[in-house]
Protein backbone atom coordinates (compact mmCIF):
# COMPACT_ATOMS: atom_id res chain seq x y z
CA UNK A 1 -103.44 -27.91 -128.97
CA UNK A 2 -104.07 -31.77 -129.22
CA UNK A 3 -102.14 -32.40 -126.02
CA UNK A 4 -104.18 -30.79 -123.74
CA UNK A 5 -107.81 -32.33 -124.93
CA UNK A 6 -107.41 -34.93 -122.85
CA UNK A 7 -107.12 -31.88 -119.86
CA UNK A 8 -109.82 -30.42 -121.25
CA UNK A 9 -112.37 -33.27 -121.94
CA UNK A 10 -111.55 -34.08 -118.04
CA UNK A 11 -112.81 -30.94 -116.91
CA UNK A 12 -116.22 -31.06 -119.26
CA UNK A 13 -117.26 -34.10 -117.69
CA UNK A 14 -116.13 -33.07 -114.03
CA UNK A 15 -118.50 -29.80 -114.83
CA UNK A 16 -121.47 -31.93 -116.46
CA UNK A 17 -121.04 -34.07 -112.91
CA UNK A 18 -121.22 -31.25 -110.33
CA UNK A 19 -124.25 -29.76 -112.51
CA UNK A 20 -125.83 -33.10 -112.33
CA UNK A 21 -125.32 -32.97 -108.38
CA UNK A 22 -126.90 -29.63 -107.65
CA UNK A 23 -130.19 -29.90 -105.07
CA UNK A 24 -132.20 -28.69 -107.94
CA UNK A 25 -131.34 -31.41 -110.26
CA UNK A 26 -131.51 -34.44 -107.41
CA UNK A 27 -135.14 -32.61 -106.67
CA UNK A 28 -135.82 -34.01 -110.03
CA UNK A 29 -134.22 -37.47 -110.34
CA UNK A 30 -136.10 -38.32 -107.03
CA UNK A 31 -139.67 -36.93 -108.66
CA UNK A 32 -139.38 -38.82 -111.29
CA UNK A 33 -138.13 -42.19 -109.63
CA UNK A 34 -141.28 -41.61 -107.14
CA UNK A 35 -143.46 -41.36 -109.97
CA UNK A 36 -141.76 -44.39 -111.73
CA UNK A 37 -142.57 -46.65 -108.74
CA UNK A 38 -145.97 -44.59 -107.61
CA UNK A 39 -147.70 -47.30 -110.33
CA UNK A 40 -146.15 -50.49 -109.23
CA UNK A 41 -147.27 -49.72 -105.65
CA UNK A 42 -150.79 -48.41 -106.13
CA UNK A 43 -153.62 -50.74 -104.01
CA UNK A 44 -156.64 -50.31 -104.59
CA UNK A 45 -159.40 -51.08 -102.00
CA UNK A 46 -162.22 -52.56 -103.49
CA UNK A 47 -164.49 -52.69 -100.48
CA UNK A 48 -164.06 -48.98 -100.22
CA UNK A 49 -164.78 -49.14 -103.43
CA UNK A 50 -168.15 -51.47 -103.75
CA UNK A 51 -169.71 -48.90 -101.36
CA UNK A 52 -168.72 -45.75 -103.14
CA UNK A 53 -170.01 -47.30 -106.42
CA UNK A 54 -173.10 -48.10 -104.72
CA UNK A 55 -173.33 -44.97 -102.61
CA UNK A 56 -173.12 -43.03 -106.30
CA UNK A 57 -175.43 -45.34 -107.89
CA UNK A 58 -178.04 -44.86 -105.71
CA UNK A 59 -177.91 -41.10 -105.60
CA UNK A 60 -177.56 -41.16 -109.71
CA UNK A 61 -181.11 -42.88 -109.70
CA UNK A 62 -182.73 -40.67 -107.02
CA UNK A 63 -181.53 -37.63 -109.31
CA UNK A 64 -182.68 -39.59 -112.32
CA UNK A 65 -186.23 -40.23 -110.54
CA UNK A 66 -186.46 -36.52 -109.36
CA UNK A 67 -185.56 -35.07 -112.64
CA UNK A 68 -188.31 -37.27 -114.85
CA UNK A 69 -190.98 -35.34 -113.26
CA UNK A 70 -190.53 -33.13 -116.18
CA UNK A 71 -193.54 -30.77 -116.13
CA UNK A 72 -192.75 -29.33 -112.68
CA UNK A 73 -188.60 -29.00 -113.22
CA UNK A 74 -189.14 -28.28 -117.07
CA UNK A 75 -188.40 -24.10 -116.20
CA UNK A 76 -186.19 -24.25 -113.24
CA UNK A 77 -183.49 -26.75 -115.07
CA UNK A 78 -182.61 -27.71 -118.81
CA UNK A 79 -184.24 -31.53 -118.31
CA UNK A 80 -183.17 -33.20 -121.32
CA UNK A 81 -179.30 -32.44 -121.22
CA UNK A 82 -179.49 -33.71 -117.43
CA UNK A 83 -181.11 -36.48 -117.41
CA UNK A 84 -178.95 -37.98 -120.56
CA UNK A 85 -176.09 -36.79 -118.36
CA UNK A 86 -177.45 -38.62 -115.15
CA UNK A 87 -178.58 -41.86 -117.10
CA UNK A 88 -175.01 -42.31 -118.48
CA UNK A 89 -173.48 -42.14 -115.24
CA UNK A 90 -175.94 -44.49 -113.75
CA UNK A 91 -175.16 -46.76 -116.80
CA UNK A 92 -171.48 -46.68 -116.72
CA UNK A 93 -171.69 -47.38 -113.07
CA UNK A 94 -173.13 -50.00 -113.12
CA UNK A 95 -171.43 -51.39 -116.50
CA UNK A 96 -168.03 -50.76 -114.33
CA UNK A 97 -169.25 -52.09 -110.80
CA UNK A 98 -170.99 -55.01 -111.73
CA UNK A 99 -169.15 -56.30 -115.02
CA UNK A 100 -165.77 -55.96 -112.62
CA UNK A 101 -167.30 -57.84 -109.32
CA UNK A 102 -168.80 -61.04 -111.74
CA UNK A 103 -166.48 -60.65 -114.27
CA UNK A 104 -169.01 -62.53 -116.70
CA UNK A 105 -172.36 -61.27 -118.32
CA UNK A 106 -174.27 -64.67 -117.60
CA UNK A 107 -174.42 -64.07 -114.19
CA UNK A 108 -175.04 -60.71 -114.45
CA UNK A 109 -178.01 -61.28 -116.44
CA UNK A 110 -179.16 -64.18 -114.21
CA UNK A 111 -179.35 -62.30 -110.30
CA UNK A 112 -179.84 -59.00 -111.00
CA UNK A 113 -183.42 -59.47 -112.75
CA UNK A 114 -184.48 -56.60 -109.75
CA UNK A 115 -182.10 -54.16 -110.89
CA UNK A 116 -183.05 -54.26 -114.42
CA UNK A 117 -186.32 -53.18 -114.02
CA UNK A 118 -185.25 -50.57 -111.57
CA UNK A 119 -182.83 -49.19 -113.83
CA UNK A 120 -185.09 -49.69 -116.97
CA UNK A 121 -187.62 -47.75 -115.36
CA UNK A 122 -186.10 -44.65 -114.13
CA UNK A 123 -184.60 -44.36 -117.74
CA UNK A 124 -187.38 -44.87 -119.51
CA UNK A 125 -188.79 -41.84 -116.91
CA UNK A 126 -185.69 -39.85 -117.74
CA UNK A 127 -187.09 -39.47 -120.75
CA UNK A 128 -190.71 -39.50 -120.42
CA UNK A 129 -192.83 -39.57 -116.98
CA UNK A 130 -196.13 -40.65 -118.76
CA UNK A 131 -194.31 -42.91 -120.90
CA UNK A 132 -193.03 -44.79 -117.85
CA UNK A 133 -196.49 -44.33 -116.46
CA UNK A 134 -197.69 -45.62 -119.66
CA UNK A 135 -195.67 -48.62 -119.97
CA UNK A 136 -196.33 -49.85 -116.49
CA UNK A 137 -200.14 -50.04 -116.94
CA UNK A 138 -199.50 -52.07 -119.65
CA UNK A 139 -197.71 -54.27 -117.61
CA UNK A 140 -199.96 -54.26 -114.80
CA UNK A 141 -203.05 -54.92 -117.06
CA UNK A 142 -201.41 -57.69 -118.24
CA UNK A 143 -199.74 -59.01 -115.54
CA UNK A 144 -203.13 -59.25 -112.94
CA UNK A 145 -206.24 -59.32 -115.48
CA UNK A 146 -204.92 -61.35 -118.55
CA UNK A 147 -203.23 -64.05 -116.95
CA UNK A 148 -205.40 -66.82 -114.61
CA UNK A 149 -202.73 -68.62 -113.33
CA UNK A 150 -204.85 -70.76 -110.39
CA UNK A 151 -206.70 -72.67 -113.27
CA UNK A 152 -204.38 -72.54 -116.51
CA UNK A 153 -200.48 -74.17 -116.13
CA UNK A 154 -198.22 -72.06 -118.43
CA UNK A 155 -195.38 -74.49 -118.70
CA UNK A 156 -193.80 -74.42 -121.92
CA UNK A 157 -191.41 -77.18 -123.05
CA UNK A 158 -189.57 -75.32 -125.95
CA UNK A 159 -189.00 -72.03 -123.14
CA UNK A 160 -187.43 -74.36 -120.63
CA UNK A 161 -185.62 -76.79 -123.44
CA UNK A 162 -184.42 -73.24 -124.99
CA UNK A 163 -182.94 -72.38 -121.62
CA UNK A 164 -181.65 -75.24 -120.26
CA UNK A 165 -178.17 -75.40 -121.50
CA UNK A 166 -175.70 -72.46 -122.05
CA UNK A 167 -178.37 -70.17 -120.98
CA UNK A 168 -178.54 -72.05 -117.47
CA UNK A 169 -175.61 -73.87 -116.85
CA UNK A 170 -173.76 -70.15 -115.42
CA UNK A 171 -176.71 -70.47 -112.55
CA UNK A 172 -174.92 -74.11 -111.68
CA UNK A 173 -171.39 -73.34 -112.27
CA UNK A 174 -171.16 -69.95 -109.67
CA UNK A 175 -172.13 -71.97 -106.74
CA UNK A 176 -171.44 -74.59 -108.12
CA UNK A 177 -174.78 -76.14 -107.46
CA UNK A 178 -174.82 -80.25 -107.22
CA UNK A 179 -177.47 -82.51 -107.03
CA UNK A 180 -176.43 -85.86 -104.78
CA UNK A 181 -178.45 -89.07 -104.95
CA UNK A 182 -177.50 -91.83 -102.40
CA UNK A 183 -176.28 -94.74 -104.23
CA UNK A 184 -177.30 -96.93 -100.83
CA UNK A 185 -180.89 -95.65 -100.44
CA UNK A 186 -182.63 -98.96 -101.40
CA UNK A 187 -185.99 -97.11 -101.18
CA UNK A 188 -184.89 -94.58 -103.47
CA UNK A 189 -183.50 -96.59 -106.08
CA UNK A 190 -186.68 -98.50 -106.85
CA UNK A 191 -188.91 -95.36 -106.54
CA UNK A 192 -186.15 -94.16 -109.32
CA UNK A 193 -186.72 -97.36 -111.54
CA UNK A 194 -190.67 -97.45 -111.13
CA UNK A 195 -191.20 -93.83 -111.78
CA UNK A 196 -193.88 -93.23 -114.20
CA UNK A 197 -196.49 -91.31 -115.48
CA UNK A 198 -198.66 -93.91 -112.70
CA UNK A 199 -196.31 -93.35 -110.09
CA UNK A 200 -194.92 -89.58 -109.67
CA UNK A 201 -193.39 -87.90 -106.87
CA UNK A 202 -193.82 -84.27 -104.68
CA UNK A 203 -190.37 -83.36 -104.40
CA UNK A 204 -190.23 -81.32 -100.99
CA UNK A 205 -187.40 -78.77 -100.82
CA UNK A 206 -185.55 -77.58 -97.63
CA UNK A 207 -185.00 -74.89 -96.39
CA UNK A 208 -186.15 -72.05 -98.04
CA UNK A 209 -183.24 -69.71 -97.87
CA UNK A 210 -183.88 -65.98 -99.48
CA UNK A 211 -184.31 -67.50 -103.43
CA UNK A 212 -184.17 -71.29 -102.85
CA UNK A 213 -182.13 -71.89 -106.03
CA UNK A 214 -181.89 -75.10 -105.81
CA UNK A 215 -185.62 -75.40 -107.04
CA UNK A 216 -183.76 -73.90 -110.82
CA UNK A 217 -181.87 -77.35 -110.68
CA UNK A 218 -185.12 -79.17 -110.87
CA UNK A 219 -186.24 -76.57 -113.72
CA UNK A 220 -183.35 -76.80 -115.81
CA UNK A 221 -182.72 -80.81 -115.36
CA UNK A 222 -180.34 -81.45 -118.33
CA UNK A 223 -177.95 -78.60 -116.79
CA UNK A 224 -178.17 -79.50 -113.29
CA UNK A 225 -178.09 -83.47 -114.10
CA UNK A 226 -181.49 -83.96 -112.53
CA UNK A 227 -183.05 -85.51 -115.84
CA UNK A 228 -180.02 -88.15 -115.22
CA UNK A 229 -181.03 -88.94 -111.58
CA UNK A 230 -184.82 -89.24 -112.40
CA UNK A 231 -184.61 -90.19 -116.71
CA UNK A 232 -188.47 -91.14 -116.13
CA UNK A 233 -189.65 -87.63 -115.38
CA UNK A 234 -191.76 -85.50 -117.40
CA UNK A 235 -190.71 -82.84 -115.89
CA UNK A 236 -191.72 -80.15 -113.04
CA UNK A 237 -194.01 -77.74 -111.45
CA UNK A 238 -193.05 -75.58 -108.94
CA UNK A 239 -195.39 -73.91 -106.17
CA UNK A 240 -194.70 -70.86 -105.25
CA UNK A 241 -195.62 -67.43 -103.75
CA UNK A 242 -198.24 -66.15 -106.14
CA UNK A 243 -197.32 -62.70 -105.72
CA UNK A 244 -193.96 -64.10 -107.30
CA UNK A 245 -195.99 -64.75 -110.92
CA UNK A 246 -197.64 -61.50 -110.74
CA UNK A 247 -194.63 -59.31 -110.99
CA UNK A 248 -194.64 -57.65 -114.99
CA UNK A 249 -192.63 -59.83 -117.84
CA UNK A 250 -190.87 -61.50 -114.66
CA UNK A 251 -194.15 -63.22 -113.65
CA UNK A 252 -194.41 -64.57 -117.33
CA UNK A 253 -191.52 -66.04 -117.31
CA UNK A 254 -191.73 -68.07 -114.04
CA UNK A 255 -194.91 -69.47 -115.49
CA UNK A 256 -193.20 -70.64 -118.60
CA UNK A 257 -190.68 -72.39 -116.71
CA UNK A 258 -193.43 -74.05 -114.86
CA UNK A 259 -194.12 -71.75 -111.60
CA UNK A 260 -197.53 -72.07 -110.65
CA UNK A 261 -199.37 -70.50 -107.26
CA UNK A 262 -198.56 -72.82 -104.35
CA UNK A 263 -202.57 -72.48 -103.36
CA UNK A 264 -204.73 -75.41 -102.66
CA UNK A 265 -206.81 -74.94 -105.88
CA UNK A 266 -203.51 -74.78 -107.84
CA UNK A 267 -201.38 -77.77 -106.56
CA UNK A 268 -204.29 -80.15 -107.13
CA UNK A 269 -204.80 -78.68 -110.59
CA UNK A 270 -201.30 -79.35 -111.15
CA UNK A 271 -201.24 -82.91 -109.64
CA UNK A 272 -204.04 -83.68 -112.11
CA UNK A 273 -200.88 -83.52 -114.70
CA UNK A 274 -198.34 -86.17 -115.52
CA UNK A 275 -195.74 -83.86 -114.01
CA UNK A 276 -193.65 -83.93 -111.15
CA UNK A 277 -194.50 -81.54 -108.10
CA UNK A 278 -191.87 -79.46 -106.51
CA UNK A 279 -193.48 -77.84 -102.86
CA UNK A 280 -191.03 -75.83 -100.18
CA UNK A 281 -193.59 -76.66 -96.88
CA UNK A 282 -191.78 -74.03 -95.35
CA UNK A 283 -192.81 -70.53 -97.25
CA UNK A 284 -192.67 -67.30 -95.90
CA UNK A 285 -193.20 -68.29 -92.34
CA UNK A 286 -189.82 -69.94 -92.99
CA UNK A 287 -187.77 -67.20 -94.49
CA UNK A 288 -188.21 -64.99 -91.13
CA UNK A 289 -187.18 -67.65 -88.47
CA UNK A 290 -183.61 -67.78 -89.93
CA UNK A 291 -180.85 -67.77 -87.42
CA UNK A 292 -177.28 -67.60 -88.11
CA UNK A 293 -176.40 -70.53 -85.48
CA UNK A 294 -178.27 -73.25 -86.75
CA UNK A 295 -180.77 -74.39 -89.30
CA UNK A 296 -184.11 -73.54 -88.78
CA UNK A 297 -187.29 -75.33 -90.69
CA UNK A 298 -191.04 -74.35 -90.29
CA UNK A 299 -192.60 -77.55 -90.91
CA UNK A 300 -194.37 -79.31 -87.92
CA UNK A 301 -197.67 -77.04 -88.54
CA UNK A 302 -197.83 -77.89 -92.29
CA UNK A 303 -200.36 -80.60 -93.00
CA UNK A 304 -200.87 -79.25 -96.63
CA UNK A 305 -198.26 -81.14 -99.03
CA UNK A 306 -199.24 -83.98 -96.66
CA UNK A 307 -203.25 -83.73 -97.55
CA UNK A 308 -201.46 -83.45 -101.37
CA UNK A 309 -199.75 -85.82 -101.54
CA UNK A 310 -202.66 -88.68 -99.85
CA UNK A 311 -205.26 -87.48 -102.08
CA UNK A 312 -203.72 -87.72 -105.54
CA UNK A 313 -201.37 -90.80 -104.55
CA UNK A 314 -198.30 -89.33 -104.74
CA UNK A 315 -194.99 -90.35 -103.04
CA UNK A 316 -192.96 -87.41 -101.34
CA UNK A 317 -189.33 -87.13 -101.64
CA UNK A 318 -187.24 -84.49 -99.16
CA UNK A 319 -184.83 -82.97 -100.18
CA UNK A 320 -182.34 -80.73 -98.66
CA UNK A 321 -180.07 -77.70 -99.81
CA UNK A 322 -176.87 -77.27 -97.74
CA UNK A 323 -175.85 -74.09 -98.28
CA UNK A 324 -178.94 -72.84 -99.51
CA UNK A 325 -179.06 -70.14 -96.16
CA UNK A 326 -175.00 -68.92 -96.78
CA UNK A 327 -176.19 -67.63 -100.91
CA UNK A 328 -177.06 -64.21 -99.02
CA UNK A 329 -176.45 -62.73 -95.74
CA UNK A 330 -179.69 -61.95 -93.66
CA UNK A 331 -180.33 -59.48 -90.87
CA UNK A 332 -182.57 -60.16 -87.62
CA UNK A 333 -183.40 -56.58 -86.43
CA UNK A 334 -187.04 -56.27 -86.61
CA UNK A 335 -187.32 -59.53 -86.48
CA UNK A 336 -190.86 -60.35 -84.57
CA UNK A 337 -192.47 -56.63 -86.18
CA UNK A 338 -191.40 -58.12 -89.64
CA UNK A 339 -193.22 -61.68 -88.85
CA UNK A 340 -196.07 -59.89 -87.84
CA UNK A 341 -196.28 -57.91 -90.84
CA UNK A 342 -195.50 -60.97 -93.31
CA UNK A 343 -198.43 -62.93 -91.46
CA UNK A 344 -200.59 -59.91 -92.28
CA UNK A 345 -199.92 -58.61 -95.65
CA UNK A 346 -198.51 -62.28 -96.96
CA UNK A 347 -195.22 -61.55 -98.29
CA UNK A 348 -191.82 -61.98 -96.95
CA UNK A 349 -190.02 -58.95 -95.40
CA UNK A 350 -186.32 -60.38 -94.92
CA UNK A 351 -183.71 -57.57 -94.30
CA UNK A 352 -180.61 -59.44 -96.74
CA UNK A 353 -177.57 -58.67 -98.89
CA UNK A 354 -175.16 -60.32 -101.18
CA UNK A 355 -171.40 -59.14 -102.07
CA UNK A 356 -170.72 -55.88 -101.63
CA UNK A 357 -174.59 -55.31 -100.80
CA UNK A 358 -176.27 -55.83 -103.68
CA UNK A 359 -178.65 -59.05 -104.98
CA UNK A 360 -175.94 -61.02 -106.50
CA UNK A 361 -175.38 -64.01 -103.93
CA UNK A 362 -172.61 -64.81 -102.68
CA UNK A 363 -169.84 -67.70 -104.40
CA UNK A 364 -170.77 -70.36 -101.81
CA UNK A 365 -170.90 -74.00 -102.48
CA UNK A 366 -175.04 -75.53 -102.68
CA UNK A 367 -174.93 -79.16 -102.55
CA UNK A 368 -178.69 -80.92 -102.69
CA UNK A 369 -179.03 -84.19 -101.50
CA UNK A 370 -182.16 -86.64 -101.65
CA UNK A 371 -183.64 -88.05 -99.15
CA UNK A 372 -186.05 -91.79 -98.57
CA UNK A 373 -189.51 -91.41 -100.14
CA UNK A 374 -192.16 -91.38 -97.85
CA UNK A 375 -194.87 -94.01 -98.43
CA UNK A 376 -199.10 -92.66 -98.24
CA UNK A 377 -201.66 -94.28 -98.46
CA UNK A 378 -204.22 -92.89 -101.50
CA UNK A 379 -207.28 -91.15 -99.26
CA UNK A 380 -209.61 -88.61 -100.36
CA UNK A 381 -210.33 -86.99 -96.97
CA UNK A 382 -207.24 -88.35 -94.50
CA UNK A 383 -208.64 -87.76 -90.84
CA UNK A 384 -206.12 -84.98 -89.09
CA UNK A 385 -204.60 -87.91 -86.56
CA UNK A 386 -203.39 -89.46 -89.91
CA UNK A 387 -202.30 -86.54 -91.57
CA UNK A 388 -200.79 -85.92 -88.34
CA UNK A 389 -198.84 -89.13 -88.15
CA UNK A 390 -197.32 -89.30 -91.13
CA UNK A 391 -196.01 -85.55 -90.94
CA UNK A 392 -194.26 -86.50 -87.79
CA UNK A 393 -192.67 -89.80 -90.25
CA UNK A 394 -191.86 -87.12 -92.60
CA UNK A 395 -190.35 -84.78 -89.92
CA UNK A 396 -188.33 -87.43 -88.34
CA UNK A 397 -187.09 -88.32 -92.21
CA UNK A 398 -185.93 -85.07 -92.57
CA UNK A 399 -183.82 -84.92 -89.59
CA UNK A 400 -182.13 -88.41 -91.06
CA UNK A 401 -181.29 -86.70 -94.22
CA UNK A 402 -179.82 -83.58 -92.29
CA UNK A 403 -177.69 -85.46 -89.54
CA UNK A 404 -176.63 -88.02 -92.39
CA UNK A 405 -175.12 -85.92 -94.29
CA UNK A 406 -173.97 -82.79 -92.54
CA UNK A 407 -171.17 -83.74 -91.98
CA UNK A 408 -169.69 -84.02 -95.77
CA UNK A 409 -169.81 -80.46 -95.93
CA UNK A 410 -167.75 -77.73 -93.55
CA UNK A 411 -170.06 -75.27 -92.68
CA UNK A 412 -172.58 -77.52 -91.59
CA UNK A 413 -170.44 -79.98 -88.69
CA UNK A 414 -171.36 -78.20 -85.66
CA UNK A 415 -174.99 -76.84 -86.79
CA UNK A 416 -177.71 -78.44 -84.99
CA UNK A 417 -181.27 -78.35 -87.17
CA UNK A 418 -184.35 -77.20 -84.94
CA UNK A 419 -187.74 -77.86 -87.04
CA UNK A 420 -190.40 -75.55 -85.72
């Protein structure tokens, strides 16, 4: 018996081979090695992707918005389980979409302000319709009869110094955003060492781009490194649009941070102050002349800052953003219909996205460079042929800042600059 089981081990494992290489069995050693590897090959297209997720989170908030009419749906559909249901998905989607493109909540928080409130809303009317109706009243009430804005500067010190740090430096550090002084600019320099609370300045920003961030590194000088540049500045105020300050809670903040109306009555109520002035001459007008090819600047029709700047006896200071026009990608179909209708109603109607088409701008470098003071004279009632003559000095400075400097930064070699 011992001597043959050796024979008969030999023939076990001869049988446990030809089992093992039956079709049925092979069947399964290949399924399994496919599903081994199927994870170490799997590629997933995210731009396929962005679009789905926003696809799914616009249709989650159109369901949302339909379903918080409550009184009319209350009997066809069982409201309250569906609009939790369709507020979680909208929630996760966007926790998921936007959390994964940014990858950081400071940024998150910072440029998509506009989605909050949209998303806010329609959950707030997932739950109530006259609640939402309710709360944005309140909001409205307080937004356009509590607040005077063209006679009262808002600016709050302890706001901005609260913000200006950690909370801000994100908003510098996704561009990044820089602020460049020439060391060689003479003229500069001694404006720099002589600014005072006797001699202040109208910084004029170009161009205006969709945002024109690069007026937040004036706001937030400690982050930005503009308080280092200009250590003899109280700080700023910054026209702009007034329809800008009379958005709900948004609005409020702007004005904290120094925003005021960039009217007539406002700007010389705000030169009156020992603050600094920050203008963008070209507006709204501005915005809708954009063309991919090269830079485009409203300016030669805008006497205003000029007028500003000679009655209160201010010095003006360009400045210019390059990259400021690559933060978000804008669309010219329409164009001359939408100019028409911004002209009319007084608010900019620019057709623009950002990655993957939503308001986050895009990762692009913003560089802001100073240009040479302009010199005024101090007159109460400059003639037109003077105003006139010194915005042509100002034009022509702003093409030497431009065409100086272009070239330091790759997007901008081969763009000419037309100034309208």
């Amino acid at each position: 018996m011992p001597s043959n089981s050796p024979a008969l081990s030999k023939q076990a494992t001869r049988a446990k081979r030809r089992a093992n290489s039956s079709p049925r069995r092979k069947k399964k050693i290949l399924k399994k090695r496919r599903s081994s590897n199927k994870g170490n090959n799997i590629q997933i297209n995210y731009e396929i992707l962005q679009y789905i997720a926003v696809m799914f989170m616009v249709l989650s908030f159109v369901c949302l918005l339909i379903f918080s009419f409550w009184p009319i749906f209350l009997i066809a559909v069982p409201f309250r389980l569906l609009s939790v249901i369709f507020a979680l998905v909208a929630a996760i989607t966007l926790y998921v979409y936007f959390f994964h493109r940014t990858r950081f909540i400071a940024i998150w928080a910072w440029f998509l302000l506009p989605w909050h409130a949209i998303f806010l809303t329609l959950f707030i009317a997932a739950w109530s319709f006259w609640w939402s109706v309710s709360i944005s009243a309140f909001f409205f009430l307080q937004g356009e009869l509590r607040w005077d804005r063209e006679n009262v500067i808002y600016r709050w010190e302890s706001f901005i110094s609260y913000f200006d740090g950690a909370l801000s430096k994100p908003i510098f550090e996704y561009f990044p955003m820089k602020l460049h002084k020439p060391s060689r600019n003479s003229k500069l320099n001694k404006l720099t060492e002589n600014h005072n609370v006797k001699n202040k300045i109208i910084f004029s920003y170009h161009p205006h781009g969709v945002y024109a961030f690069g007026l937040f590194s004036l706001v937030f000088g400690i982050s930005s490194g503009f308080q280092n540049l200009f250590p003899n500045s109280k700080g700023v105020l910054v026209g702009v649009a007034n329809a800008l300050l009379h958005i709900p809670v948004l609005g409020t903040f702007f004005a904290y941070f120094g925003f005021v109306p960039a009217s007539k009555k406002s700007l010389d109520k705000a030169c009156e102050t020992d603050f600094d002035i920050v203008v963008v001459p070209g507006g709204i007008a501005e915005m809708t002349k954009f063309k991919p090819d090269k830079e485009v600047l409203y300016l030669r029709k805008r006497h205003g800052f000029i007028r500003l700047a000679m009655k209160h006896g201010r010095k003006i200071v360009p400045m210019y953003g390059f990259g400021e026009n690559n933060t978000f990608q804008q669309f010219s179909c329409f164009k001359q219909l939408r100019e028409k209708l911004s002209r009319r109603f007084k608010v900019s109607l620019v057709l623009f996205r950002g990655r993957g088409y939503t308001l986050i701008p895009f990762r692009t470098p913003l560089n802001i460079v100073f240009g040479t003071p302009l010199d005024l004279p101090k007159l109460e009632n400059p003639s037109n042929e003077v105003v006139e003559q010194y915005l042509e000095q100002y034009v022509k400075s702003v093409e030497k800042l431009y065409y100086d400097n272009r070239d330091k930064y790759e997007s901008y070699q081969d763009k000419e600059l037309e100034i309208l």
